[in-house]
Protein backbone atom coordinates (compact mmCIF):
# COMPACT_ATOMS: atom_id res chain seq x y z
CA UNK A 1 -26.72 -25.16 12.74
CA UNK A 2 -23.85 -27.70 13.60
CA UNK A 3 -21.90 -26.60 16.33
CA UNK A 4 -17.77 -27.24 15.51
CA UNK A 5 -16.29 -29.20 18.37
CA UNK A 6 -13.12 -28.00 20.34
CA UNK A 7 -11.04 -30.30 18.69
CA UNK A 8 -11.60 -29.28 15.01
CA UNK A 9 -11.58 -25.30 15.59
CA UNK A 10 -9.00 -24.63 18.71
CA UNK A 11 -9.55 -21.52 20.37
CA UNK A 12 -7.24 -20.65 23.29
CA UNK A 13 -8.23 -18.85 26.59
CA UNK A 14 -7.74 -15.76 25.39
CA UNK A 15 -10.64 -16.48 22.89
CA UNK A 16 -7.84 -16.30 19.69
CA UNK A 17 -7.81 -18.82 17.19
CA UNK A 18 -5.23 -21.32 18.05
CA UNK A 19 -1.88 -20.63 15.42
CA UNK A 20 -2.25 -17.49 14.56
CA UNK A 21 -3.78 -16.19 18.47
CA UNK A 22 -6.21 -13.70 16.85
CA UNK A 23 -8.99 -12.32 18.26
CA UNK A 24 -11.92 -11.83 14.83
CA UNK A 25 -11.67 -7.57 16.04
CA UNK A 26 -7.95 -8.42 15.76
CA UNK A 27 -8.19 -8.80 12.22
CA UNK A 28 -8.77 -6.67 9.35
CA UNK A 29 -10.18 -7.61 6.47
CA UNK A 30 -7.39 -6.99 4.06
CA UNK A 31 -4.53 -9.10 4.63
CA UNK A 32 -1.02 -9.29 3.35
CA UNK A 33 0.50 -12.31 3.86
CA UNK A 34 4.37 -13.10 3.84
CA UNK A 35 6.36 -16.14 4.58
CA UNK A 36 9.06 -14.17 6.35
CA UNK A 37 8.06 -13.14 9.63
CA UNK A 38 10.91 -10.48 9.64
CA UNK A 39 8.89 -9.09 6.35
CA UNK A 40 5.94 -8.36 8.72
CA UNK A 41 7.29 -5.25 10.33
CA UNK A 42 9.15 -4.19 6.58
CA UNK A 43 5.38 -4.29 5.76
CA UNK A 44 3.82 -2.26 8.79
CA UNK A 45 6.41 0.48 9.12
CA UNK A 46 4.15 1.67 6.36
CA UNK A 47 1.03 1.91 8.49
CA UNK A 48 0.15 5.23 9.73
CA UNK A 49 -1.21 3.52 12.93
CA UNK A 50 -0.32 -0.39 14.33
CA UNK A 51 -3.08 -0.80 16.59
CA UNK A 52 -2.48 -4.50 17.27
CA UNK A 53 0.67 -6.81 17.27
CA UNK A 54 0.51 -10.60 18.23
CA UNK A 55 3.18 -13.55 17.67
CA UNK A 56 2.94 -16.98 18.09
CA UNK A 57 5.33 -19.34 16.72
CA UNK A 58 6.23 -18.41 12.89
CA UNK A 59 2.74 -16.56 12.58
CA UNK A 60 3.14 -12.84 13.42
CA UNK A 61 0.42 -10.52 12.39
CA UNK A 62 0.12 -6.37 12.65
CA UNK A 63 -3.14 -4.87 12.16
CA UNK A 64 -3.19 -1.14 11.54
CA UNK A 65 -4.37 1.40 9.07
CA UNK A 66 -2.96 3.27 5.94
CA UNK A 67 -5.25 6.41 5.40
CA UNK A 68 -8.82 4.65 6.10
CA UNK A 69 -7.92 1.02 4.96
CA UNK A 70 -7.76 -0.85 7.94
CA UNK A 71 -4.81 -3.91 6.98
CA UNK A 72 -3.09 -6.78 8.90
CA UNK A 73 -0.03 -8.30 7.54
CA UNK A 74 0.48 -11.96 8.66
CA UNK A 75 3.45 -13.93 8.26
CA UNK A 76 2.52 -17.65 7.13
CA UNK A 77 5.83 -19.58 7.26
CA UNK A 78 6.70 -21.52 4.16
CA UNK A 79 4.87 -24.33 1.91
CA UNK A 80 1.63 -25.00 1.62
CA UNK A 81 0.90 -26.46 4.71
CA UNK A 82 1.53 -23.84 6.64
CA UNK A 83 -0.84 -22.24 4.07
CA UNK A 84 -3.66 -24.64 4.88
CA UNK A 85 -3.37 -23.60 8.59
CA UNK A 86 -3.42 -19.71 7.95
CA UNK A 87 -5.89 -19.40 5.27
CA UNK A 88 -8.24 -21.64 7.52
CA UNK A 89 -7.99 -19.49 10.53
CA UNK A 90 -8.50 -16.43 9.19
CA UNK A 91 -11.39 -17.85 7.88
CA UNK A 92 -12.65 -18.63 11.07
CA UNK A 93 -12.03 -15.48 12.63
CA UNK A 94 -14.20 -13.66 10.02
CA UNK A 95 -17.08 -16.52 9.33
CA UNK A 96 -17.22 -18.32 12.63
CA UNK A 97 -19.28 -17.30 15.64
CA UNK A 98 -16.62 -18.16 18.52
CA UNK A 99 -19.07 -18.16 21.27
CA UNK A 100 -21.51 -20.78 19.87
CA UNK A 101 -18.82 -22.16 17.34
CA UNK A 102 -21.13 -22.12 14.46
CA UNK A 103 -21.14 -20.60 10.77
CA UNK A 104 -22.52 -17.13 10.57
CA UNK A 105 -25.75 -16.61 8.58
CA UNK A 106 -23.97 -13.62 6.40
CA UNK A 107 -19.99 -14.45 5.58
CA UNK A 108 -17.57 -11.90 5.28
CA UNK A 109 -15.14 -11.83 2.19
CA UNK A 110 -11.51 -10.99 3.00
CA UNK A 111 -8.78 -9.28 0.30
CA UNK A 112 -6.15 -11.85 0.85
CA UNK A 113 -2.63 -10.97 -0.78
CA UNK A 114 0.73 -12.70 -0.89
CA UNK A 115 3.90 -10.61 -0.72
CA UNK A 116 6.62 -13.09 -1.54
CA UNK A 117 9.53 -13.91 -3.71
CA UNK A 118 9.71 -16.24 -6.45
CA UNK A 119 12.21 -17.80 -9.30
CA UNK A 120 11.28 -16.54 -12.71
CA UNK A 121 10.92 -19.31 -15.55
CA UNK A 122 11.26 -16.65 -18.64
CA UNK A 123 13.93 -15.44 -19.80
CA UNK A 124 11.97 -12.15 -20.65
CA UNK A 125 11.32 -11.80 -16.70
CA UNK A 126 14.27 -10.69 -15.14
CA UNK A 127 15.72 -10.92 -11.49
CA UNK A 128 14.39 -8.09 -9.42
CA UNK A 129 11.42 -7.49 -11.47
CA UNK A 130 7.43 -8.28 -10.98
CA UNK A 131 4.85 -10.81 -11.07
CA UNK A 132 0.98 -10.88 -10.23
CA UNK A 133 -0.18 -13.97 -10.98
CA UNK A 134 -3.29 -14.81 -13.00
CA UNK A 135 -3.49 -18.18 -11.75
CA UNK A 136 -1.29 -20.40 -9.31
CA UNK A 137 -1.38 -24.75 -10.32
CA UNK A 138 -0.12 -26.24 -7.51
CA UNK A 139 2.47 -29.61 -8.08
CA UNK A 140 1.59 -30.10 -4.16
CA UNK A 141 -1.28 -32.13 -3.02
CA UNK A 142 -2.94 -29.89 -0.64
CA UNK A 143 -6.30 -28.93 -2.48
CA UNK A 144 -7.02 -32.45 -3.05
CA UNK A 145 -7.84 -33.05 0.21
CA UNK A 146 -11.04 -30.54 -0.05
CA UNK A 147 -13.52 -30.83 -2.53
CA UNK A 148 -13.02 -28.53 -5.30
CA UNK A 149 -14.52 -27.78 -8.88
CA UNK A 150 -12.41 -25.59 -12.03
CA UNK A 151 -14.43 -23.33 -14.37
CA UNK A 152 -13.69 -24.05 -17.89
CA UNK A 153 -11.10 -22.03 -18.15
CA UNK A 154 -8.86 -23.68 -15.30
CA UNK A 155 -10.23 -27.21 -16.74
CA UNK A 156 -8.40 -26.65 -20.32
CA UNK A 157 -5.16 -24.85 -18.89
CA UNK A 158 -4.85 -28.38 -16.13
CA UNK A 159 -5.42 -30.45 -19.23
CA UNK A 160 -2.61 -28.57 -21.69
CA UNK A 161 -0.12 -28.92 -18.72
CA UNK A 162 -1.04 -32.22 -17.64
CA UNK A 163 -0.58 -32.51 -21.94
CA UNK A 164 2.45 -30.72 -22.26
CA UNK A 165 4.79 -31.68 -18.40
CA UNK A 166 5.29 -35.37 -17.65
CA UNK A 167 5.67 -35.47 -13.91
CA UNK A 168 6.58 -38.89 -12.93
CA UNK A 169 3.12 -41.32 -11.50
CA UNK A 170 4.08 -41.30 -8.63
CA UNK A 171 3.29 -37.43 -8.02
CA UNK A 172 -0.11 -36.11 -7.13
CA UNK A 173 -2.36 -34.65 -9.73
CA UNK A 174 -1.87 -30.63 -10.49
CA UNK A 175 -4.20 -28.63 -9.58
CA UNK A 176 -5.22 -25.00 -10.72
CA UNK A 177 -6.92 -21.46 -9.10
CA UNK A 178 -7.27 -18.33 -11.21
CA UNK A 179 -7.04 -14.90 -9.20
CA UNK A 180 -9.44 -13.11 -8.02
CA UNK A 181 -10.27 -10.81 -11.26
CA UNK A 182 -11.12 -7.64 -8.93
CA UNK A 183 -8.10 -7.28 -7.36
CA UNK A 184 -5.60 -8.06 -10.41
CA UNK A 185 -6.85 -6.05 -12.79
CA UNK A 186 -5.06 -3.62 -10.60
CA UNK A 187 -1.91 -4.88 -10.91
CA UNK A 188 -0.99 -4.44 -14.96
CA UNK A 189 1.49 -1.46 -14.96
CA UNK A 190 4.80 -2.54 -14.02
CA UNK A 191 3.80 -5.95 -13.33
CA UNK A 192 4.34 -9.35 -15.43
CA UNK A 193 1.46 -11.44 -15.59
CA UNK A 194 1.05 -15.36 -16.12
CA UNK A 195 0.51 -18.41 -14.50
CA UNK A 196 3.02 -19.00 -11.22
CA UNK A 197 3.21 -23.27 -9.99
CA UNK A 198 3.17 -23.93 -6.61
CA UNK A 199 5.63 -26.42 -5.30
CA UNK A 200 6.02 -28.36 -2.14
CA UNK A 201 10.05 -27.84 -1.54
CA UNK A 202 12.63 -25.56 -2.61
CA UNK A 203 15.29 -28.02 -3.87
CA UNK A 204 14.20 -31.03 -5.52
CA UNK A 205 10.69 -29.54 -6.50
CA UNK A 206 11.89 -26.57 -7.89
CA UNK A 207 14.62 -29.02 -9.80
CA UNK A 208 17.57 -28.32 -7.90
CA UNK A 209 20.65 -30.50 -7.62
CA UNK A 210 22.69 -30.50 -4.60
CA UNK A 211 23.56 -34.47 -3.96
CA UNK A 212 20.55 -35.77 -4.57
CA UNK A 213 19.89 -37.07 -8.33
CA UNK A 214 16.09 -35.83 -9.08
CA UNK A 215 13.54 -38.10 -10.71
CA UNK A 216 12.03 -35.55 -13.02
CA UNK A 217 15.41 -33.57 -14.39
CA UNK A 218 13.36 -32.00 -17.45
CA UNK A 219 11.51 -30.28 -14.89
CA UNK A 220 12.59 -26.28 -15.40
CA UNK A 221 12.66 -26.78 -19.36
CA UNK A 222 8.96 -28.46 -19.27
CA UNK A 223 7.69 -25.01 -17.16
CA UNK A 224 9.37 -22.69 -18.68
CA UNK A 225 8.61 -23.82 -22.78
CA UNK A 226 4.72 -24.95 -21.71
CA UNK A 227 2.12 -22.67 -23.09
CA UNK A 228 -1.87 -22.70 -23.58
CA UNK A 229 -2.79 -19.97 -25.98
CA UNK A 230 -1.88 -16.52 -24.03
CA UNK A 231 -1.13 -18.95 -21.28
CA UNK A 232 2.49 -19.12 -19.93
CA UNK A 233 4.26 -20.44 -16.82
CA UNK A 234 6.17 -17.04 -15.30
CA UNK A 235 7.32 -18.33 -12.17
CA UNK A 236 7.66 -20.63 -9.11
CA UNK A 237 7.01 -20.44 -5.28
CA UNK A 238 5.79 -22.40 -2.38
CA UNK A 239 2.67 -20.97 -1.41
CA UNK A 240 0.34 -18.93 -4.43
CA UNK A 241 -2.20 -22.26 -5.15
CA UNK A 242 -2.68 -23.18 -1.80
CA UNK A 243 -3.76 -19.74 -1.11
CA UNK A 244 -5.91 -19.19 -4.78
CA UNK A 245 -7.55 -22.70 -3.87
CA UNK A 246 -8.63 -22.26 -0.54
CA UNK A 247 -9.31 -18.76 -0.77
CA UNK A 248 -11.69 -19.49 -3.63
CA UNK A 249 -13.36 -22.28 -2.29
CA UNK A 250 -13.95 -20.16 1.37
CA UNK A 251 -15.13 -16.88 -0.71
CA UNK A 252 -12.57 -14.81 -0.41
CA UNK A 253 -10.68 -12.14 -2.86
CA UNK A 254 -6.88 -13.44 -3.76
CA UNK A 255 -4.00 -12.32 -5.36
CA UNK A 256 0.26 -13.51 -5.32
CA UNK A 257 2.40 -10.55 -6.08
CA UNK A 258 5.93 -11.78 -6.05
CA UNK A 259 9.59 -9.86 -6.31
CA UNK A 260 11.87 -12.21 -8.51
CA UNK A 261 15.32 -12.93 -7.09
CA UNK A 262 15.94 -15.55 -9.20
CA UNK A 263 15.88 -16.43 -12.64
CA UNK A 264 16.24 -20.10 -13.46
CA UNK A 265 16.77 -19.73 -17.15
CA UNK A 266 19.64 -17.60 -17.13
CA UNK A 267 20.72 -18.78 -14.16
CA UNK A 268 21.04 -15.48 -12.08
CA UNK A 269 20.27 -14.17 -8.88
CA UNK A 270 19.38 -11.05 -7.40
CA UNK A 271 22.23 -8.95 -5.86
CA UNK A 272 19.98 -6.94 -3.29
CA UNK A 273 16.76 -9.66 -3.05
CA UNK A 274 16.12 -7.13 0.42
CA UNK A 275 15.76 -4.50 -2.09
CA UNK A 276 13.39 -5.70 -4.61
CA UNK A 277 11.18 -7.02 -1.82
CA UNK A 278 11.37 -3.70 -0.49
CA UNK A 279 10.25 -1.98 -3.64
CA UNK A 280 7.51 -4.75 -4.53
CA UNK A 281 6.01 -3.94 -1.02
CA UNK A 282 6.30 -0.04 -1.18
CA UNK A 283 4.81 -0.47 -4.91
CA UNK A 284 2.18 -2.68 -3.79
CA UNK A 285 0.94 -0.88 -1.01
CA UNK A 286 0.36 2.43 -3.12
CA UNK A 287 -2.22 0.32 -4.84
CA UNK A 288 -3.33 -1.75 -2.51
CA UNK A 289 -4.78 1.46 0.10
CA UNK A 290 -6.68 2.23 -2.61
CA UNK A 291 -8.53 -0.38 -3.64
């Protein structure tokens, strides 16, 4: 088998994967990811035991257990780039033999879920509510830079938006993931459920005005009226398809839970965002042990 060179797979002298500095016993094979790396300890003060803690640059991770469930929470940063470096390394640390830098004959799959926030795009899905997300289509470019197929589902739901929201030429193609259908079917009660888009920046993007006049201004009323059969855009982030396309495409179990602090149709925002990411977490994690 191909050995990976130093240069493509960096692994540090303390034998940890290069970003995140992980050890693969470091790891456990749930993870909870969150872009805040002040979220990362609002996550593990749930643990009954933190058996590891590491930090290296944005990327903090703490590995411990709740009852038997052995979870790390890892804090990715923002954007999808930062998603492309996390998703890859863990990865690694569960599928890559770091002594002779090779694949392993039997891959391990990982539970990967996203703890964030997001803007809702209903008016029906208010601040400080919900959202698992049955699919995330990404208005970034990251996923086509790895080769990728869509079932036929996906196929139809990129053709009605790519139908229904005129993004200007000049932008990449979408792209779409589903979930992984294990792990949200979980997630129903007390959770809305549709379709969240991925963008790569929080201001222009997500079709905010500050000074800067926006090329594509019909942006928010294009997302939030589009809709493919049961098929509706809930929300908006910076991270859910990078994670839903690599984590598919590496074998691994995915799933975006998001707290909305914003809604962009009625123009609100939360008035405790701490709060509802509080409660998605402690909600979450009731679930989440027990699956």
């Amino acid at each position: 088998m191909q050995r990976i060179a130093e240069s493509e797979l960096i692994i540090n002298n303390r034998g940890a994967v290069y970003h995140l500095d992980l050890r693969p016993e470091e790891l456990g094979t749930t993870v909870l990811t969150v872009g805040d790396p002040d979220r990362v300890s609002e996550v593990s003060k749930y643990f009954d035991i933190i058996e590891h803690k590491s930090k290296h640059r944005e990327f903090i991770t703490h590995t411990g257990f709740i009852g038997r469930k052995r979870i790390s929470v890892v804090s990715t940063g923002i954007g999808p780039d930062n998603i492309d470096i996390v998703l890859n390394e863990l990865d690694a640390l569960v599928n890559i033999d770091f002594e002779t830098r090779t694949i392993k004959n039997t891959l391990t799959t990982l539970q990967i879920i996203r703890l964030g926030t997001s803007g809702s795009l209903q008016a029906t899905i208010p601040v400080d509510s919900f959202v698992a997300s049955t699919h995330g289509l990404g208005i970034d470019n990251l996923l086509h830079f790895y080769k990728h197929e869509n079932n036929g589902e996906e196929a139809q739901i990129l053709k009605a938006f790519e139908d229904q929201i005129t993004l200007n030429k000049s932008f990449s193609g979408p792209y779409i993931t589903g979930a992984s259908v294990k792990l949200l079917k979980h997630f129903v009660t007390g959770y809305h459920q549709g379709i969240t888009v991925t963008c790569p920046g929080f201001y222009g993007p997500q079709g905010r005005v500050l000074r800067l006049p926006l090329m594509h201004t019909e942006l928010i009323d294009q997302l939030t009226t589009f809709n493919y059969g049961p098929h509706k855009i809930t929300n908006f982030e910076m991270e859910t398809s990078a994670i839903y396309g690599l984590g598919k495409l590496q074998g691994h179990q995915c799933l975006s839970l998001s707290a909305i602090v914003a809604n962009r149709v009625s123009q609100t925002f939360s008035k405790d965002g701490n709060a509802a990411v509080e409660n998605l977490i402690k909600q979450s994690l009731e679930i989440i042990s027990t699956i």
